[in-house]
C-alpha atoms as a PDB file:
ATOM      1  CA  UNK A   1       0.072   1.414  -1.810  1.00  0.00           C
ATOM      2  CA  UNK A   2       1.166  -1.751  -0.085  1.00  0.00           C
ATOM      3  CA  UNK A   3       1.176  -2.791   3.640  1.00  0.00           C
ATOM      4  CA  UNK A   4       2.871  -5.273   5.452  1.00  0.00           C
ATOM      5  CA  UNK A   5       0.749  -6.300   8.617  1.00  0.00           C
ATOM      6  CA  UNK A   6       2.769  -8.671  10.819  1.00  0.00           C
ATOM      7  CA  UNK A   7      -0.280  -9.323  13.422  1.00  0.00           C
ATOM      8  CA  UNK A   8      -0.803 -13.162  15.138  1.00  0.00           C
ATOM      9  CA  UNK A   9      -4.223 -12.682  16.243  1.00  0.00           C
ATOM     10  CA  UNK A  10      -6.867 -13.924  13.575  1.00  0.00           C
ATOM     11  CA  UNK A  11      -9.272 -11.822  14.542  1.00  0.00           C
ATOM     12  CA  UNK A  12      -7.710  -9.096  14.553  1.00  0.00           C
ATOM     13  CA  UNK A  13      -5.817  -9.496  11.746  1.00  0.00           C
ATOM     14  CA  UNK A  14      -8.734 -10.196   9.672  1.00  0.00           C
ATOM     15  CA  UNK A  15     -10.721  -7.036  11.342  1.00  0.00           C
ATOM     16  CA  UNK A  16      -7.737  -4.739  10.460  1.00  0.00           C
ATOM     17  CA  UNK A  17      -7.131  -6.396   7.299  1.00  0.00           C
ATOM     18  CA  UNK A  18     -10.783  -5.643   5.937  1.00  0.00           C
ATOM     19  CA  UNK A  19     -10.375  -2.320   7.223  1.00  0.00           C
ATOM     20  CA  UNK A  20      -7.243  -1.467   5.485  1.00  0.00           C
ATOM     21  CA  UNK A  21      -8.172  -2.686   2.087  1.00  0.00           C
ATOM     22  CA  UNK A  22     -11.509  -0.775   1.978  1.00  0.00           C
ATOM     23  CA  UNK A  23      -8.946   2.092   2.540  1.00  0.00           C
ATOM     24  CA  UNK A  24      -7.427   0.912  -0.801  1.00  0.00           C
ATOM     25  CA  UNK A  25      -4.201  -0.358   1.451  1.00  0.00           C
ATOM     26  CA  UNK A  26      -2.807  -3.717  -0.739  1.00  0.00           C
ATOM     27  CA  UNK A  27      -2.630  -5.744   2.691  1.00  0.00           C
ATOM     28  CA  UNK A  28       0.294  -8.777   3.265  1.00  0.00           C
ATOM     29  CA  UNK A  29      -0.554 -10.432   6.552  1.00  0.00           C
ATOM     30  CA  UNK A  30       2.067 -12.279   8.406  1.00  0.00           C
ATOM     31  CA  UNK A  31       1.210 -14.082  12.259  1.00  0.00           C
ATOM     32  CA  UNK A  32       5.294 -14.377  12.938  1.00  0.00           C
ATOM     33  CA  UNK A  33       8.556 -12.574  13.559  1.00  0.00           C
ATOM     34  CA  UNK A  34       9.958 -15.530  10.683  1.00  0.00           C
ATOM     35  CA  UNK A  35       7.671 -14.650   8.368  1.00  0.00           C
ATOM     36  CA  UNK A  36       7.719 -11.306   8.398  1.00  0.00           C
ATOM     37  CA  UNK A  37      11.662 -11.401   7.962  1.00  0.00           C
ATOM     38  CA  UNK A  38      10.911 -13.144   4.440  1.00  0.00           C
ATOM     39  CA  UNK A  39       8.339 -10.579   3.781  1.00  0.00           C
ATOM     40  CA  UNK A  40      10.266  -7.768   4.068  1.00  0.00           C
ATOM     41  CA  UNK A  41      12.855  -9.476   2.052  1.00  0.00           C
ATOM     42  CA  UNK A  42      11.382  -9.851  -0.569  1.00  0.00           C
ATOM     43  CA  UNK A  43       8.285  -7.864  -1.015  1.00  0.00           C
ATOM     44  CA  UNK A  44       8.742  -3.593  -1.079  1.00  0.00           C
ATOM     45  CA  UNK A  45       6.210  -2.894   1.753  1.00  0.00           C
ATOM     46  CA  UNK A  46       5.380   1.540   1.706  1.00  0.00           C
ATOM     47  CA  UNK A  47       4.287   0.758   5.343  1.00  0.00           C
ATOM     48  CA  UNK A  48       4.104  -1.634   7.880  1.00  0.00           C
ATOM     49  CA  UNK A  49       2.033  -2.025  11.174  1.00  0.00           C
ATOM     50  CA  UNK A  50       3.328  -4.312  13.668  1.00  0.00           C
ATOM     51  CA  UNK A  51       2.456  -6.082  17.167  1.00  0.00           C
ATOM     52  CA  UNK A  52       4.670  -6.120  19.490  1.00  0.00           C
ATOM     53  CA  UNK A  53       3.490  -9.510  21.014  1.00  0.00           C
ATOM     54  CA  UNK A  54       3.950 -12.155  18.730  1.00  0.00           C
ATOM     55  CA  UNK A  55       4.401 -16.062  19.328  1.00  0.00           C
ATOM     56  CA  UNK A  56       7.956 -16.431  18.074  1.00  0.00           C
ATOM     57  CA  UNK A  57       9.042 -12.213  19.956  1.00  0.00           C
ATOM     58  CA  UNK A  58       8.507  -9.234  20.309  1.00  0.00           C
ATOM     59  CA  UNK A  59       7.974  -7.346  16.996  1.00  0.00           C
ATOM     60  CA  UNK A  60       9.614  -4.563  17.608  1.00  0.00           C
ATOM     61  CA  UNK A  61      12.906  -6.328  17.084  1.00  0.00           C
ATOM     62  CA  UNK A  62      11.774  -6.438  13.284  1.00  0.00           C
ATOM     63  CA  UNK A  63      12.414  -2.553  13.364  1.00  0.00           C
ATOM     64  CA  UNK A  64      15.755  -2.691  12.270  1.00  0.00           C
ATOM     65  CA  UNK A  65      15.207  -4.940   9.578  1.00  0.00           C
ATOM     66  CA  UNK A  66      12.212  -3.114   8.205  1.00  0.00           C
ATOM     67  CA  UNK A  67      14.937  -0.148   8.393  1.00  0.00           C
ATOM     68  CA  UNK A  68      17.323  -1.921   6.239  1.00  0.00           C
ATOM     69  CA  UNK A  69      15.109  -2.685   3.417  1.00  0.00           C
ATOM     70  CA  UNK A  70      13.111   0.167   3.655  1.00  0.00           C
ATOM     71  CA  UNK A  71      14.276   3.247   5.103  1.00  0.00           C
ATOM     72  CA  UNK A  72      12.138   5.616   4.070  1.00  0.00           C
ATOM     73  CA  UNK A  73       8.835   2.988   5.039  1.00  0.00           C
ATOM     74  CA  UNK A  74       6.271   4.488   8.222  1.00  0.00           C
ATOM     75  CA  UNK A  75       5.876   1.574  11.020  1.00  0.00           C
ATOM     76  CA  UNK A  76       3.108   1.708  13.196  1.00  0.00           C
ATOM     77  CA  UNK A  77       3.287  -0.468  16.589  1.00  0.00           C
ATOM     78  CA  UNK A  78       0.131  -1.763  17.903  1.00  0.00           C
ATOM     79  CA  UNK A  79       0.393  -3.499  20.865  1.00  0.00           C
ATOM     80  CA  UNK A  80      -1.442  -4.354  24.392  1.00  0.00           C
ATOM     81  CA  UNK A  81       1.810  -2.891  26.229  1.00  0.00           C
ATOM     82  CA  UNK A  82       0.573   0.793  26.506  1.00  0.00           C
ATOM     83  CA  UNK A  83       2.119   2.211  29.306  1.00  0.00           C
ATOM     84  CA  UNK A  84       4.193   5.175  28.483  1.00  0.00           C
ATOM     85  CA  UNK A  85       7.838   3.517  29.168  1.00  0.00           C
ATOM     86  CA  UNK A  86       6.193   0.719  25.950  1.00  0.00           C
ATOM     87  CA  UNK A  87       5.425   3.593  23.861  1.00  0.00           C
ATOM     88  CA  UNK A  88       8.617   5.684  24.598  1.00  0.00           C
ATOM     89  CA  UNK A  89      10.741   2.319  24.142  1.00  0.00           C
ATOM     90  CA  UNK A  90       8.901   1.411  20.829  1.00  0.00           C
ATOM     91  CA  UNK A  91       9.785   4.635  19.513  1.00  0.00           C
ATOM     92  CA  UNK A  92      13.210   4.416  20.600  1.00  0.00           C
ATOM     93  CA  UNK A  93      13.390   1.797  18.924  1.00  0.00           C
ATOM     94  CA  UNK A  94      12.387   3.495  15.479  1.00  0.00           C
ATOM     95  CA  UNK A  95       8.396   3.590  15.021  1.00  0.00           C
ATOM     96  CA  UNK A  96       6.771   6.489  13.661  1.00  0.00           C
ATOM     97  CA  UNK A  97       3.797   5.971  15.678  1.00  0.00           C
ATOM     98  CA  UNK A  98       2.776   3.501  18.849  1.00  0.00           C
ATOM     99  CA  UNK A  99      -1.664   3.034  19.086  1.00  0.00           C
ATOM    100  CA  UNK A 100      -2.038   1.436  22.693  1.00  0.00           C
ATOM    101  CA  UNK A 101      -5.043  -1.934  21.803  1.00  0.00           C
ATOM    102  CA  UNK A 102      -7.864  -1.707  22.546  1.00  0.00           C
ATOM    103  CA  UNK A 103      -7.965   1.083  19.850  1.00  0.00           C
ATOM    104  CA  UNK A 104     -10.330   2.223  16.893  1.00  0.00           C
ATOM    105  CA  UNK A 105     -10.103   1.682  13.569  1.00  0.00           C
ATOM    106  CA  UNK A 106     -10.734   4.950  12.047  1.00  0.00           C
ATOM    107  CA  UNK A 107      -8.121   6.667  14.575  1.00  0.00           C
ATOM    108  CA  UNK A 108      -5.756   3.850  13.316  1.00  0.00           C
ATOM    109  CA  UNK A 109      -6.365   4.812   9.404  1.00  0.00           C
ATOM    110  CA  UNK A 110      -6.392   8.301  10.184  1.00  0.00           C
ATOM    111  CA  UNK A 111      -2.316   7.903  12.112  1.00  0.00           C
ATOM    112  CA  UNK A 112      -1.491   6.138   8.592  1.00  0.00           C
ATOM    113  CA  UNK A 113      -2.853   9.058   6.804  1.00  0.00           C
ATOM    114  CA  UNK A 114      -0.697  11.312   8.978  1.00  0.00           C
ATOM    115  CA  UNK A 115       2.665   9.085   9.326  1.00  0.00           C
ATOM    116  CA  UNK A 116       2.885   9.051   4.820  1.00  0.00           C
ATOM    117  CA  UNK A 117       2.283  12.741   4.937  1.00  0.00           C
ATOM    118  CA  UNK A 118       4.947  13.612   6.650  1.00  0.00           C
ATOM    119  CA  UNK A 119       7.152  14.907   4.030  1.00  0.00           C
ATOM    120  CA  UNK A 120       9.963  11.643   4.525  1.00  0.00           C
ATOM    121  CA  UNK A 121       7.309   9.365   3.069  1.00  0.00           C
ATOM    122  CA  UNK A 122       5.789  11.802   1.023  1.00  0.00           C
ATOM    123  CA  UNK A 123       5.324  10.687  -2.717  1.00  0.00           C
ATOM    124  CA  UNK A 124       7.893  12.415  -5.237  1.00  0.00           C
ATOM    125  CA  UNK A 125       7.320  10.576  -8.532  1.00  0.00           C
ATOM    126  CA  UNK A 126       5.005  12.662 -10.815  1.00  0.00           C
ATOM    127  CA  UNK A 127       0.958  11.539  -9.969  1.00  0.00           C
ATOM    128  CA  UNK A 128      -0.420  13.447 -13.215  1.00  0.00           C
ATOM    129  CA  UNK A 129      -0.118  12.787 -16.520  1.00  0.00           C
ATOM    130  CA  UNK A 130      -2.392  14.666 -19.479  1.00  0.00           C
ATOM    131  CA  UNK A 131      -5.740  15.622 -18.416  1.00  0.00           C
ATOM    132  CA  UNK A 132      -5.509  12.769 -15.766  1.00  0.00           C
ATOM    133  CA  UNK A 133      -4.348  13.390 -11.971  1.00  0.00           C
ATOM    134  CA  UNK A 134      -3.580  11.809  -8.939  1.00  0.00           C
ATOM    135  CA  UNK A 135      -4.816  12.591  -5.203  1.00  0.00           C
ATOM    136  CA  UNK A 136      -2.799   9.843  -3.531  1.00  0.00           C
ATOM    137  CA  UNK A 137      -3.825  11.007   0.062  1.00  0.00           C
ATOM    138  CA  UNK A 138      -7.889  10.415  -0.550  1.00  0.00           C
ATOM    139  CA  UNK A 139      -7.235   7.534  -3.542  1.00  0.00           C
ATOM    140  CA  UNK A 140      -9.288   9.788  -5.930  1.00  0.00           C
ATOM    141  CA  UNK A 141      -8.442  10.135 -10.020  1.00  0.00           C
ATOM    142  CA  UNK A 142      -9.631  13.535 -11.725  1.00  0.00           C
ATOM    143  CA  UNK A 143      -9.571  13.690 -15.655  1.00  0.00           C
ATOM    144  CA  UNK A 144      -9.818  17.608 -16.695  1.00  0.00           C
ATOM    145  CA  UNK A 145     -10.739  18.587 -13.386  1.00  0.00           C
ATOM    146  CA  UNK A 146     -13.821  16.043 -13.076  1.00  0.00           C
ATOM    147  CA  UNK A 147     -13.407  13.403 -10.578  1.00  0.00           C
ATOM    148  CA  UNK A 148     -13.495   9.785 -12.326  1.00  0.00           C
ATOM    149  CA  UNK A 149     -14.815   6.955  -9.873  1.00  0.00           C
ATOM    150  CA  UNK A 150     -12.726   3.651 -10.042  1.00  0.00           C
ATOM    151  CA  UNK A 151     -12.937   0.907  -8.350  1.00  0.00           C
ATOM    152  CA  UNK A 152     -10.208  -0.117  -6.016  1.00  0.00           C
ATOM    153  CA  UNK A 153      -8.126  -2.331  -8.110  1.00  0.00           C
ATOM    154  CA  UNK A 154      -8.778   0.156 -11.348  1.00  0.00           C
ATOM    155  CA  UNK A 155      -6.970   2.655  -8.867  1.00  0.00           C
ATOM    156  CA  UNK A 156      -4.094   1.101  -8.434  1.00  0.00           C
ATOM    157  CA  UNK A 157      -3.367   0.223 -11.515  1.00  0.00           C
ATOM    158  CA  UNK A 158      -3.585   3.645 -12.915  1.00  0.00           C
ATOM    159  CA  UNK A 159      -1.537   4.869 -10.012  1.00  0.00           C
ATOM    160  CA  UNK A 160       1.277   2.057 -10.345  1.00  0.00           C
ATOM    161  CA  UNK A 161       1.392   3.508 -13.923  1.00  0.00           C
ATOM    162  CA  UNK A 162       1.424   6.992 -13.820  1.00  0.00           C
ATOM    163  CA  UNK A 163       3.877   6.494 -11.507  1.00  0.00           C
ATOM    164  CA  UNK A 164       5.823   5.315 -14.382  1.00  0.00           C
ATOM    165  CA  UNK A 165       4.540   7.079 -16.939  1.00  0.00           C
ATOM    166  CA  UNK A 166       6.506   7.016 -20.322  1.00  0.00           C
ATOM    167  CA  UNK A 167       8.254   3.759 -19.232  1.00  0.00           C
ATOM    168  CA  UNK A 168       7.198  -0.283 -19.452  1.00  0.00           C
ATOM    169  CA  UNK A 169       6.005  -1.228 -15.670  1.00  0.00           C
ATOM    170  CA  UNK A 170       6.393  -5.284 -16.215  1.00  0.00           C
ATOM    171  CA  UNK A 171       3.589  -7.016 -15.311  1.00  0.00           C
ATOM    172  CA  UNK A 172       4.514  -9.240 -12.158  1.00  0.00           C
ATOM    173  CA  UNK A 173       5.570  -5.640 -10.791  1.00  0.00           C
ATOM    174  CA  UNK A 174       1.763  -4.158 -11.654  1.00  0.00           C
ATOM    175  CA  UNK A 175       0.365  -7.550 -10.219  1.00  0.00           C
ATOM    176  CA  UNK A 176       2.701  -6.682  -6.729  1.00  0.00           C
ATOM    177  CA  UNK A 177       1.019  -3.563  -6.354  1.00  0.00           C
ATOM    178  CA  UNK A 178      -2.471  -4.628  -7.643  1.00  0.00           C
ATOM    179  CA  UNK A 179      -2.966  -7.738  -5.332  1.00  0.00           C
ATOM    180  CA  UNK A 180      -1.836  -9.332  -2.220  1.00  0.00           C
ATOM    181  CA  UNK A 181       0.114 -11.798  -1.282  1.00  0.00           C
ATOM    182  CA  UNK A 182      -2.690 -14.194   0.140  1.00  0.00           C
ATOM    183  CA  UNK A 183      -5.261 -12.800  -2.804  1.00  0.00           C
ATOM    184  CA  UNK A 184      -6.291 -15.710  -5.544  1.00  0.00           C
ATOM    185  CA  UNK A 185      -5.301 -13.968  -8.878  1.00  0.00           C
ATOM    186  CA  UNK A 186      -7.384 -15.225 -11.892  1.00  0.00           C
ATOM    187  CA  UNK A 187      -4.927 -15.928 -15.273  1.00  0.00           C
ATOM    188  CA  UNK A 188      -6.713 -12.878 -16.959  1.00  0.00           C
ATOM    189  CA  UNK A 189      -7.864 -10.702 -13.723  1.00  0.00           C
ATOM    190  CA  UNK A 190      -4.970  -8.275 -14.275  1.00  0.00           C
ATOM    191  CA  UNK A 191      -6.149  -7.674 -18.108  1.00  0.00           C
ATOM    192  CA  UNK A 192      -9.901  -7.562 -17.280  1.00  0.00           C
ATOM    193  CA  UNK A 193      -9.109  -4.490 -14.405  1.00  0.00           C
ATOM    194  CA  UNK A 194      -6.448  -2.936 -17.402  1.00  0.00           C
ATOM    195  CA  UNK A 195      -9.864  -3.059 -20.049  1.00  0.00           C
ATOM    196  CA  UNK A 196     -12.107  -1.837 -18.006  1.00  0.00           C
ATOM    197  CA  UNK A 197      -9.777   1.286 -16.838  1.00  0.00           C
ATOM    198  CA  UNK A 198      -8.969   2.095 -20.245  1.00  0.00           C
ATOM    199  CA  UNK A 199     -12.577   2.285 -21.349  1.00  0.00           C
ATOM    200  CA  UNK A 200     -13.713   4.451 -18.523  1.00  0.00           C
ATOM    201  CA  UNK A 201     -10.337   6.852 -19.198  1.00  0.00           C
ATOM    202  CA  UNK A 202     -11.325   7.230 -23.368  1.00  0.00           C
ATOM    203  CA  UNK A 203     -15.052   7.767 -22.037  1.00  0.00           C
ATOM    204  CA  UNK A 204     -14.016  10.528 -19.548  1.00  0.00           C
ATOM    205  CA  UNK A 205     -11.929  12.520 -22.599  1.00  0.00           C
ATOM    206  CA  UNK A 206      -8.452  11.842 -21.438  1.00  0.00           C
ATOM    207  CA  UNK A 207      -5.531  12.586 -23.232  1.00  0.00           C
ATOM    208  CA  UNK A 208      -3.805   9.684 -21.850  1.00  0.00           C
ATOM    209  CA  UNK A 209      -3.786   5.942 -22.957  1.00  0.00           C
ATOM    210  CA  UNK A 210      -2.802   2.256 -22.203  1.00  0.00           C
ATOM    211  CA  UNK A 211      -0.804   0.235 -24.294  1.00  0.00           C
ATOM    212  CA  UNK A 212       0.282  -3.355 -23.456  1.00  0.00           C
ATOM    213  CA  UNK A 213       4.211  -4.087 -24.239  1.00  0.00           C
ATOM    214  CA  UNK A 214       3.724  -7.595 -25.797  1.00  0.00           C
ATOM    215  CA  UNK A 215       5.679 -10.337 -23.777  1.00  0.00           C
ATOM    216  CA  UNK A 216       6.383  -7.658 -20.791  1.00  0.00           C
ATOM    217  CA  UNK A 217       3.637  -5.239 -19.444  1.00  0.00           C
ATOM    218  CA  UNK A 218       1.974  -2.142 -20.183  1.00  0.00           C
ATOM    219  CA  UNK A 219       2.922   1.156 -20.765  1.00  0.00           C
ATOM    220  CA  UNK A 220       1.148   5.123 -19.589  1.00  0.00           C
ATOM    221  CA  UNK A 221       1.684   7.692 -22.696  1.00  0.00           C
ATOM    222  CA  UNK A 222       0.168  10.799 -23.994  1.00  0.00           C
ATOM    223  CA  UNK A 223      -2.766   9.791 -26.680  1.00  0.00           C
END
């Protein structure tokens, strides 16, 4: 699942950022108004967290353009204006959900575990596949009813696939969902995370493989 964090702080944005990719978030960070405009452009974001006060505005002006692109997308406002006539106007504005700073972290990630389950942003595209299913909500794989640890990156490459299953996902699309925009992506890191999932999926008995597409990506089918 990607995350667009538009956030000018650099503590903060590194704090959160930690935080949300131990939660298996793929985090873009942005410090401006500006650049998260080209974000969203460009980049399909499943949710975005936003400050309100931010060098070049106020973020919540970015609500409408985060509605454009993605309608369907949960935004969370985080911001040091916390009175209630902030929090009504931010979601008046559009938000699904307005966290008053100075705030926790853990209430934070559990609001972005409530704001995708609301059934809006709930997932529709089949999450099982074989012997081998999907618990999007707690990032967890299960292969004939026995859970199968992955690592974080393993995860989301089986999930962009399954997602997909029976068709070519391209391999700058995998690498979209995989990494982030400010991570340093090795010429072979994408293959290395591919070999090591399919190993641990033929060891586990599933009835599910991956085959690379030569020239374009790789594709989910039924062994």
């Amino acid at each position: 699942m990607r995350l667009l964090l538009v956030e000018d702080e650099p503590d903060m944005a590194a704090l959160l950022r930690g935080a949300l990719t131990r939660s298996d978030f793929v985090t873009d960070c942005v410090p401006s108004i500006e650049q998260a405009i080209e974000a969203i452009e460009t980049i399909s974001h499943d949710l975005v967290i936003l400050d309100r006060h931010l060098e070049d505005g106020d973020g919540a002006t970015l609500i409408p353009h985060i509605r454009k692109r993605r309608p369907h997308a949960p935004i969370v406002v985080l911001s040091a204006k916390g009175s209630t006539t902030d929090r009504i106007e931010g979601l008046d504005l559009g938000a699904d959900d307005y966290l008053a700073k100075p705030f926790v972290i853990d209430e934070l990630l559990a609001r972005l575990r409530a704001v995708m389950r609301r059934p809006s942003h709930v997932e529709t595209a089949p999450v099982a596949m074989g012997n081998v299913a999907l618990d999007q909500q707690h990032s967890e794989v299960v292969v004939s009813g026995v859970p199968l640890d992955l690592p974080r990156r393993e995860y989301l490459v089986l999930e962009s696939l399954i997602r997909r299953a029976g068709r070519t996902v391209r391999r700058a699309q995998l690498e979209e969902e995989v990494y982030g925009a400010d991570d340093e992506i090795q010429s072979n890191s994408l293959e290395a995370h591919i070999s090591r999932l399919r190993r641990k999926l033929a060891d586990a008995g599933s009835t599910v493989e991956i085959h690379p597409v030569r020239g374009v990506g790789y594709l989910l089918k039924l062994a």
